[in-house]
N, C-alpha and C. Protein backbone atom coordinates (compact mmCIF):
# COMPACT_ATOMS: atom_id res chain seq x y z
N UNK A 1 -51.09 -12.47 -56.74
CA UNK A 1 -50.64 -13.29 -57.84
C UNK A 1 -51.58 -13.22 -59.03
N UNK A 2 -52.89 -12.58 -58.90
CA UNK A 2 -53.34 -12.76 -59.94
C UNK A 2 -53.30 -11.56 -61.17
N UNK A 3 -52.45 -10.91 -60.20
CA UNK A 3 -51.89 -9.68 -61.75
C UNK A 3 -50.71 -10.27 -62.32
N UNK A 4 -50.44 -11.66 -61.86
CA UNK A 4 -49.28 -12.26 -63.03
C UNK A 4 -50.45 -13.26 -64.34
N UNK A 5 -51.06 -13.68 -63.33
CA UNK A 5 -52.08 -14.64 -64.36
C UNK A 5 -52.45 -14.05 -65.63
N UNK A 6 -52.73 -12.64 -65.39
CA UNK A 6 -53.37 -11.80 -66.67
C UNK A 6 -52.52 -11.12 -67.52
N UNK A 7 -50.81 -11.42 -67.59
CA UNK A 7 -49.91 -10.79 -68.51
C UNK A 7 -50.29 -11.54 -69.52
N UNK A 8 -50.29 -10.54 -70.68
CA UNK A 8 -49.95 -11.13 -71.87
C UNK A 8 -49.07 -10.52 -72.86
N UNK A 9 -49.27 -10.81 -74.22
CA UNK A 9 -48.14 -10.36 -74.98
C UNK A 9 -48.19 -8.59 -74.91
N UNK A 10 -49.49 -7.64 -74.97
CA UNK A 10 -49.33 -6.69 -74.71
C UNK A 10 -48.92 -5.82 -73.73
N UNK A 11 -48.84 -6.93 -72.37
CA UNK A 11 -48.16 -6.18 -71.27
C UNK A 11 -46.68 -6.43 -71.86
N UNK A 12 -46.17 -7.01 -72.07
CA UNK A 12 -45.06 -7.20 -72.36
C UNK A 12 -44.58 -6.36 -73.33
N UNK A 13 -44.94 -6.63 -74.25
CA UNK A 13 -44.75 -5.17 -74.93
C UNK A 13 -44.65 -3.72 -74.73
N UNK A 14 -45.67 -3.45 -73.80
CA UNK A 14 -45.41 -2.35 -73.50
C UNK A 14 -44.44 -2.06 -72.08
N UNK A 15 -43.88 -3.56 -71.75
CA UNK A 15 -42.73 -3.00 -70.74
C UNK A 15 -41.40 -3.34 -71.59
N UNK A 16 -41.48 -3.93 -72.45
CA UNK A 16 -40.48 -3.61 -73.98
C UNK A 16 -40.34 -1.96 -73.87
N UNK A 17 -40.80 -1.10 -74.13
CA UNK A 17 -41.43 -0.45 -74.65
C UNK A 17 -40.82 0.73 -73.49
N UNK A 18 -41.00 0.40 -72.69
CA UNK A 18 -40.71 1.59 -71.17
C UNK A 18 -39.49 1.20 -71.36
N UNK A 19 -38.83 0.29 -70.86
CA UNK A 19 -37.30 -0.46 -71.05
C UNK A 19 -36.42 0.23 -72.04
N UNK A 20 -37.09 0.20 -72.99
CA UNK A 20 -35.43 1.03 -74.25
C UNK A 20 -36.04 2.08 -74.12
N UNK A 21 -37.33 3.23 -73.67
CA UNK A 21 -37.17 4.65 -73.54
C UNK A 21 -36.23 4.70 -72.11
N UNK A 22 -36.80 3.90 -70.70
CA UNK A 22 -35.43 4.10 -70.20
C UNK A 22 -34.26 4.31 -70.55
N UNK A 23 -33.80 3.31 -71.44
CA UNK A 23 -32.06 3.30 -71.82
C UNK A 23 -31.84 4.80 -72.41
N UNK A 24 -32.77 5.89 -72.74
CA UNK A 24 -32.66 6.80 -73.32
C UNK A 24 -32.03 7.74 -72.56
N UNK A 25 -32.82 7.87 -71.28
CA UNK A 25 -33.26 8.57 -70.38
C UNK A 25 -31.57 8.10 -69.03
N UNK A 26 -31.38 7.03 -68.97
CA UNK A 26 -30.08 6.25 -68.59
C UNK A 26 -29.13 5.43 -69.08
N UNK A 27 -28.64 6.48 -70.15
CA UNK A 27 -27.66 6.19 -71.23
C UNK A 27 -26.71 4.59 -70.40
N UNK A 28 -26.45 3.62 -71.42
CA UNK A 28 -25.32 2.71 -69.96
C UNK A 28 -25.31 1.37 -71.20
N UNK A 29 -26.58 1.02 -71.86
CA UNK A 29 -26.74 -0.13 -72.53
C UNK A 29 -26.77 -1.24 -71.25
N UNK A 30 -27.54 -1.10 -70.84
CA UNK A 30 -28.59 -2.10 -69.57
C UNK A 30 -29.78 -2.20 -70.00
N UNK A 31 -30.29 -1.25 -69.61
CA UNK A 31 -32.42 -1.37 -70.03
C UNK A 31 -32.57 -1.75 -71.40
N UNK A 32 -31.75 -1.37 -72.30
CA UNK A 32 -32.26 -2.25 -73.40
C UNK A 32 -32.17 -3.23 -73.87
N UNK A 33 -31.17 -4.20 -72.98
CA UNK A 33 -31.06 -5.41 -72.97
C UNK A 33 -32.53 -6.06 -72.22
N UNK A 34 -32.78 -5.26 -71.37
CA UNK A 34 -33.95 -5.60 -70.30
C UNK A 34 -35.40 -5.65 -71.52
N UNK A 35 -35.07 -4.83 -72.42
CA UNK A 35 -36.43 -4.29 -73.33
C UNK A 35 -36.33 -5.32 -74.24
N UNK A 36 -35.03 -6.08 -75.00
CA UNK A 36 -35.22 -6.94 -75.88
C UNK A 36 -36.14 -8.48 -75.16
N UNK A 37 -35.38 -8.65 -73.83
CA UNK A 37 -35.80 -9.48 -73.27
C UNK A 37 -37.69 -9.82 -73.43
N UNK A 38 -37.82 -8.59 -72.97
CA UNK A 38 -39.70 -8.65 -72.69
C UNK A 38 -40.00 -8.56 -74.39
N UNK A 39 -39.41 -7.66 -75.23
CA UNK A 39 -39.51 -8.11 -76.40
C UNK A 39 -40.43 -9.34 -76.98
N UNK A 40 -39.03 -10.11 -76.45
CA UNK A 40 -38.67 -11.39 -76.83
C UNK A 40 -40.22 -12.00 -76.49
N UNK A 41 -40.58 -12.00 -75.09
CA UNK A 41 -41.61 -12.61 -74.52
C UNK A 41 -42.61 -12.26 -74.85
N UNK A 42 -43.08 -10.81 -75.27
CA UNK A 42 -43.95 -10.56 -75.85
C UNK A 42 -44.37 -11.42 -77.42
N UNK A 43 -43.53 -11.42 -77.98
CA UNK A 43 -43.83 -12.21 -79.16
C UNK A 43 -43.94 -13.68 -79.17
N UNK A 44 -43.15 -14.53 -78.27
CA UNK A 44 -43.77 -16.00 -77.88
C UNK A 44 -44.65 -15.90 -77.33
N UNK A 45 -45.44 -14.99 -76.67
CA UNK A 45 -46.73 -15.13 -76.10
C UNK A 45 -47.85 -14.69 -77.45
N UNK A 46 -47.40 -14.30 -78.33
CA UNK A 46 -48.39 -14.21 -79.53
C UNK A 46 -48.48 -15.48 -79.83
N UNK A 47 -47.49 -16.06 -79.80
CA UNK A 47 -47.65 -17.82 -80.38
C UNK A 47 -48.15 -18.82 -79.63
N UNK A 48 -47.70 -18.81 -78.47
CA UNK A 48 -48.43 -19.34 -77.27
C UNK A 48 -48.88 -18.72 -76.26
N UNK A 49 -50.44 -18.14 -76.28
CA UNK A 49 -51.02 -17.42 -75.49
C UNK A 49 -51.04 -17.66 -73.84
N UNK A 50 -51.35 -19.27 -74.03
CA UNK A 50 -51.64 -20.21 -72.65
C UNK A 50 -50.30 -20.34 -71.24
N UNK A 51 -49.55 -19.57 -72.18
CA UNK A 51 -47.88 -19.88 -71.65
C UNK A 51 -48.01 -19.00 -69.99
N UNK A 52 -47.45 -20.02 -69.04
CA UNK A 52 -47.65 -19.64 -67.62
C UNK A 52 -47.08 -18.50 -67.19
N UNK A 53 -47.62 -17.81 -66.26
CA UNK A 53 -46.42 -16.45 -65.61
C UNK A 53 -44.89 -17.18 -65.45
N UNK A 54 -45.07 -18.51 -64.96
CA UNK A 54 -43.76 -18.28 -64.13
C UNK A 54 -43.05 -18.23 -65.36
N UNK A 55 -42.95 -19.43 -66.46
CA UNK A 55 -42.49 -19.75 -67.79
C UNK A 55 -42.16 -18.07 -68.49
N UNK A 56 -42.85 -17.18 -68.23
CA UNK A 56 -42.74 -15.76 -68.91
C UNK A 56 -41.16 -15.36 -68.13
N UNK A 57 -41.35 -15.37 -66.66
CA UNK A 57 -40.20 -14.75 -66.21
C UNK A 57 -39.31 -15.17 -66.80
N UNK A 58 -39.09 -16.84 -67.01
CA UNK A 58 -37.89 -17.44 -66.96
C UNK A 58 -37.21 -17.35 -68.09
N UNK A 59 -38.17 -17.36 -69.20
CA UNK A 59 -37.74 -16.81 -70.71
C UNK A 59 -37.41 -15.24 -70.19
N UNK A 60 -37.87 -14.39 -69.83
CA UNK A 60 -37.49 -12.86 -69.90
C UNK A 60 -36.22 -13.24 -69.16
N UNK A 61 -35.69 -13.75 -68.20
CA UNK A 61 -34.62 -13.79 -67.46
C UNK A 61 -33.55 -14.33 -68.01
N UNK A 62 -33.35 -15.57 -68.70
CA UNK A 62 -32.91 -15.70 -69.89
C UNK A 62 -32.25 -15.55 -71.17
N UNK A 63 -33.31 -14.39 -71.75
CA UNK A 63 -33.09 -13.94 -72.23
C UNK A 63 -32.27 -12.28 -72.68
N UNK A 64 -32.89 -11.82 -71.08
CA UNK A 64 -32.16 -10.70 -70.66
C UNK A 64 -30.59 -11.38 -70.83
N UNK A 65 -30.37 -11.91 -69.80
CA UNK A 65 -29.17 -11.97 -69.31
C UNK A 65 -28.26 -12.68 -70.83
N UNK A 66 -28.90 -13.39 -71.78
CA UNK A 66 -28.20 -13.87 -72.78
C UNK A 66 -27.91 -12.77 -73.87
N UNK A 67 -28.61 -11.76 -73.93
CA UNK A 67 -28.65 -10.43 -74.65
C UNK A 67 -27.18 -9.67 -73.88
N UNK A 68 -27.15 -9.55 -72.69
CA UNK A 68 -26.64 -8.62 -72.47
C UNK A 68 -24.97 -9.10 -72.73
N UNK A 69 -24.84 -10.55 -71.97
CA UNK A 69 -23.29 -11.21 -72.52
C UNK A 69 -23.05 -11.34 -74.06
N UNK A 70 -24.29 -11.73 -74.60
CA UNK A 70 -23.78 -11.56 -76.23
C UNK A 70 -23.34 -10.21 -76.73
N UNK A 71 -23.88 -9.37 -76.28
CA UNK A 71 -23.26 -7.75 -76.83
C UNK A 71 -21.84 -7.53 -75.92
N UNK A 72 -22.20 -7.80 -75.21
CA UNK A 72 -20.35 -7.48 -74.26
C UNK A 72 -19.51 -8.24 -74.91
N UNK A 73 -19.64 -9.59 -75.60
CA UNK A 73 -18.91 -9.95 -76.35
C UNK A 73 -18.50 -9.67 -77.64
N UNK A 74 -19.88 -9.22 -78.09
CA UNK A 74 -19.78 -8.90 -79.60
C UNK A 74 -19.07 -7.18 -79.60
N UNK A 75 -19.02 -6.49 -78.85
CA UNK A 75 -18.22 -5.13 -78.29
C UNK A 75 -17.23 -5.37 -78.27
N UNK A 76 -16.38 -6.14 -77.44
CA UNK A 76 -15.47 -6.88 -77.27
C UNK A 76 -14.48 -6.75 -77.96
N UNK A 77 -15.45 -7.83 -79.40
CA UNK A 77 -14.72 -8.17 -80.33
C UNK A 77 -14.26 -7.34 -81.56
N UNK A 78 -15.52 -6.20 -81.30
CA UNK A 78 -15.12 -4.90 -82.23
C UNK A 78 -15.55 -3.97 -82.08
N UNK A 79 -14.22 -3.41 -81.46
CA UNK A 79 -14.18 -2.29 -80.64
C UNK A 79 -14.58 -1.11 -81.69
N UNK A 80 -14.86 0.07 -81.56
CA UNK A 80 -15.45 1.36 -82.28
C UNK A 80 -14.19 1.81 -82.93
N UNK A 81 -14.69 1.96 -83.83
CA UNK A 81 -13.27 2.88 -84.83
C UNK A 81 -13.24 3.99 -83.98
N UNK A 82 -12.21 4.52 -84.22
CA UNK A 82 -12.19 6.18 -84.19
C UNK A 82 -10.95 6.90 -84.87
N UNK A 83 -11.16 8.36 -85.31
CA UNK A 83 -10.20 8.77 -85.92
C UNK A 83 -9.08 9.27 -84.98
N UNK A 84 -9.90 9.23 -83.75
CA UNK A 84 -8.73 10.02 -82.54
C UNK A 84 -8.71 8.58 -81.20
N UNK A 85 -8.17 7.81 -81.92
CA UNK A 85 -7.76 6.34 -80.38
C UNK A 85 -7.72 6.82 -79.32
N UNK A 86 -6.53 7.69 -79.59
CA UNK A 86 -5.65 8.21 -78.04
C UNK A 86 -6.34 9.41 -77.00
N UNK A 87 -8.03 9.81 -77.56
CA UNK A 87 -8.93 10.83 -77.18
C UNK A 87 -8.54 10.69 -75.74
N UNK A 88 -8.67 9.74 -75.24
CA UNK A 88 -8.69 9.68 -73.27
C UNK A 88 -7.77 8.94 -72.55
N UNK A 89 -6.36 9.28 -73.25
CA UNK A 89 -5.16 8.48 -73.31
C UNK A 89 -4.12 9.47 -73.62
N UNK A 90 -4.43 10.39 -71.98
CA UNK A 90 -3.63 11.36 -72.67
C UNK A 90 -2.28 11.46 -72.59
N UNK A 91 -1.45 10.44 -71.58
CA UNK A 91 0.03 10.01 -72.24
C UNK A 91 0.28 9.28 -73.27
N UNK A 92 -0.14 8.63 -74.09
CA UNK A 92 -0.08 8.21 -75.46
C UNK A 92 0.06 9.43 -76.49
N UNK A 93 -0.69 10.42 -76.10
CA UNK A 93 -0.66 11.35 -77.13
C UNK A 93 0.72 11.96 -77.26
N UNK A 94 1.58 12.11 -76.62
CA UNK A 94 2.80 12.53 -76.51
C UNK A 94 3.85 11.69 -77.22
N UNK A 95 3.35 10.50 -77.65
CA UNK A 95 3.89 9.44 -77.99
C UNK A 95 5.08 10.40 -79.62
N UNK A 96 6.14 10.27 -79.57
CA UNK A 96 6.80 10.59 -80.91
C UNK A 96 7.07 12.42 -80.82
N UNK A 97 6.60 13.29 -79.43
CA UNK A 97 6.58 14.39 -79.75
C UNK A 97 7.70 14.88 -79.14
N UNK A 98 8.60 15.79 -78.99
CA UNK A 98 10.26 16.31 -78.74
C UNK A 98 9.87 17.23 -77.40
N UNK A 99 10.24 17.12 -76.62
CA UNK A 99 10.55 17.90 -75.81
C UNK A 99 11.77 18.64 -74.96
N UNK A 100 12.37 19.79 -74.35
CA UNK A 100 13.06 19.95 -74.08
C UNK A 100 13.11 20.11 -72.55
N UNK A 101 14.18 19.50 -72.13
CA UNK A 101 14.27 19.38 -70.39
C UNK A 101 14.44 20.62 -69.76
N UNK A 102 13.72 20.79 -68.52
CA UNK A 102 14.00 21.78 -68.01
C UNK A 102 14.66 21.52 -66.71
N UNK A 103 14.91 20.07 -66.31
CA UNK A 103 15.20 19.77 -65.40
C UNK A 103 16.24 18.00 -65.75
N UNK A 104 17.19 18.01 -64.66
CA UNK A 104 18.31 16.54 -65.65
C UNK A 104 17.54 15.14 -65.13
N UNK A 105 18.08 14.48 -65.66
CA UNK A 105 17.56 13.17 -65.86
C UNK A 105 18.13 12.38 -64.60
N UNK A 106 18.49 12.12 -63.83
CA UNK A 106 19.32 11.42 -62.67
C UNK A 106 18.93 10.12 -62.24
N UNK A 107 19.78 8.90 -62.53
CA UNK A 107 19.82 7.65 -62.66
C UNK A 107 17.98 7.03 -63.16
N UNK A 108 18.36 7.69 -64.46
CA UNK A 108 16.88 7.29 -65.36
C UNK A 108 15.56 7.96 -64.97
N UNK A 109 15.66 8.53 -63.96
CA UNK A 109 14.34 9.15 -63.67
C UNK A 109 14.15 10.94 -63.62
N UNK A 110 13.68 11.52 -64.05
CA UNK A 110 13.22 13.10 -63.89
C UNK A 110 11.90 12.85 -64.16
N UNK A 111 11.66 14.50 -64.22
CA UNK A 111 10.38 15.49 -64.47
C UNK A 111 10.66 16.15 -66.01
N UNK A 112 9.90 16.12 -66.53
CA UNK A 112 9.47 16.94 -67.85
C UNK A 112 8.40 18.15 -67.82
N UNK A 113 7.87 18.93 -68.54
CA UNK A 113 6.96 19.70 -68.37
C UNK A 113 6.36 20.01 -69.40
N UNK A 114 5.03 19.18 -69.81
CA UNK A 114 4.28 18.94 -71.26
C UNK A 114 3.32 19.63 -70.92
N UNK A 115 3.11 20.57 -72.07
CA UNK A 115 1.72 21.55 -71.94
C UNK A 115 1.66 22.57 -70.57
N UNK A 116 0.31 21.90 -69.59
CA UNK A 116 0.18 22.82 -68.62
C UNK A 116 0.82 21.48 -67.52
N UNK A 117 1.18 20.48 -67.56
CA UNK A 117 1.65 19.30 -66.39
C UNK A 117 2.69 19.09 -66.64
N UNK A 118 3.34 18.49 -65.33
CA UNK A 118 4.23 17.90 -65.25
C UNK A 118 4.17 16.09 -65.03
N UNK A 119 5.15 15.68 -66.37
CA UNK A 119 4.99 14.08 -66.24
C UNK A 119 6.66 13.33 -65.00
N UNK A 120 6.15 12.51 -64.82
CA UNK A 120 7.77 11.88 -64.66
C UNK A 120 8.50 11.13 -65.79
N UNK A 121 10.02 10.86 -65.43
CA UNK A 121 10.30 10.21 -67.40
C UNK A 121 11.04 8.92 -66.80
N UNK A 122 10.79 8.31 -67.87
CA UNK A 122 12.50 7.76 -67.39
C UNK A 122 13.21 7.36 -68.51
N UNK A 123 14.63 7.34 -68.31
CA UNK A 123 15.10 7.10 -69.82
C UNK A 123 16.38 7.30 -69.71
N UNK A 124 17.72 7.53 -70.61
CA UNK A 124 19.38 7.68 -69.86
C UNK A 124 19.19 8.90 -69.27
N UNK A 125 20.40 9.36 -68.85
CA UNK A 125 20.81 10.06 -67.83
C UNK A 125 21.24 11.75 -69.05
N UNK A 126 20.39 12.61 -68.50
CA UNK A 126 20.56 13.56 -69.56
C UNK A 126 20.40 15.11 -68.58
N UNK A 127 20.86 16.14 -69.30
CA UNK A 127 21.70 17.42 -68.33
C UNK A 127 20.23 18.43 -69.15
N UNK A 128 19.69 19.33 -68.10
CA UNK A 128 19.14 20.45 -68.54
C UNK A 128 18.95 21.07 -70.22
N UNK A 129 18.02 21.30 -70.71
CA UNK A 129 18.38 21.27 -72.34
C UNK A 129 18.53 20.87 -73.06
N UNK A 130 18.52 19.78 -72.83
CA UNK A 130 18.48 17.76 -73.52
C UNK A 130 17.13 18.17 -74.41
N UNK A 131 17.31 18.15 -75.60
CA UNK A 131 15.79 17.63 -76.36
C UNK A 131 15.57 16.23 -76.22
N UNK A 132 14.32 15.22 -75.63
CA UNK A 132 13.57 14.21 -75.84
C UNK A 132 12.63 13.51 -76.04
N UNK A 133 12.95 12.76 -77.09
CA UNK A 133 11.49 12.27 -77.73
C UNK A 133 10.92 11.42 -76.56
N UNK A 134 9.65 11.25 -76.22
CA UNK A 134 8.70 10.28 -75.82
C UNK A 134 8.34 9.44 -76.24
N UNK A 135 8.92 7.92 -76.15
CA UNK A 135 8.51 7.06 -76.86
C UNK A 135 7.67 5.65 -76.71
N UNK A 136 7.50 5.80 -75.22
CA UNK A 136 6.12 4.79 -74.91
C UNK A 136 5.39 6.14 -73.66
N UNK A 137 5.00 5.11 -73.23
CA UNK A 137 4.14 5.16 -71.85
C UNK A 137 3.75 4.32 -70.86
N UNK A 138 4.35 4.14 -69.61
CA UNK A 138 4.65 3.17 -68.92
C UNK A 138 2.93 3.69 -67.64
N UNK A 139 2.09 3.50 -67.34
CA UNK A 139 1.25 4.08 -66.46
C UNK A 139 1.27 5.95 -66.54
N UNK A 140 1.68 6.74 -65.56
CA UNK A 140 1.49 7.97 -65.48
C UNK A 140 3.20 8.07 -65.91
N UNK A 141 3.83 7.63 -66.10
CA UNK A 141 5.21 7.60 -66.30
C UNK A 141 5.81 7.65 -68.17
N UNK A 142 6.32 8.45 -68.60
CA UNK A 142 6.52 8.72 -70.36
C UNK A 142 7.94 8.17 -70.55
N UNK A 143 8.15 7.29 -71.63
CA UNK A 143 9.31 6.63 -71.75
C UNK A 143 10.04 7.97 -72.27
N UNK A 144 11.48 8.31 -72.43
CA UNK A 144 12.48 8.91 -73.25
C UNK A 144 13.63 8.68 -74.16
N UNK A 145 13.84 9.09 -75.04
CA UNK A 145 14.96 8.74 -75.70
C UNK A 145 15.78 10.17 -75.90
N UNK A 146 16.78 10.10 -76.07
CA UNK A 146 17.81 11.20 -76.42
C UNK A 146 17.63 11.71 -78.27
N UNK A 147 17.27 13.24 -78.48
CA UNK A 147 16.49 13.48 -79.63
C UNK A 147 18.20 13.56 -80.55
């Protein structure tokens, strides 16, 4: 116990310090929540030197954990632009594009054949050679309409 007695603001700091080069090293946005934390403690211990080990954890613990829900929220709330949404959404991307059947539609359900896969559809009842648009996306399943 007595290598807790002797932390001070510079140990802390420098496990600030290890903490966000971790997050470098283990991309995830964890450890640097962990790094603001000791941060944090590092600099109230500039102000109050006398401040106890245990009192250190409980602020680092604290504070970790209040860092990390405030960013999941603040993420949350605004999500990343992008110019391509549908990047990893790759039945959405089909969304509005024509395709032609190679196979019939039978009581709302077939096969289509987009790119190099095959999706399932569902949509009216339509004969070989049918052009159809895709117009949602239901799970692994592509809505249809008659083009």
């Amino acid at each position: 116990m007595d290598l807790f007695t002797e932390l001070n603001s510079w140990h802390w700091g420098i496990i600030a310090v290890i903490l966000i080069i971790l997050e470098v090293f283990a991309p995830g946005a964890f450890m640097i929540w962990l790094g603001v934390g000791a941060a944090v403690v590092s600099v109230i211990l500039l102000l109050a030197p006398s401040m106890s080990w245990e009192l250190q954890f409980v602020i680092f613990a604290i504070v970790s954990v209040a860092s990390i829900f405030g960013w999941r929220t603040y993420a949350s709330k605004n999500p990343t632009k992008t110019d391509q949404p549908n990047l990893n959404q790759r039945g959405e991307q089909y969304v509005n594009r024509v395709f032609t059947l190679d196979e019939p539609v039978v009581n709302g359900l077939g096969k289509i054949k987009v790119d190099d896969s095959t999706w399932k559809i569902e949509g009216d009842d339509c004969e070989p050679g049918t052009k159809v648009r895709v117009t949602g996306v239901d799970g692994v399943v592509l809505k249809v309409e008659h083009v």
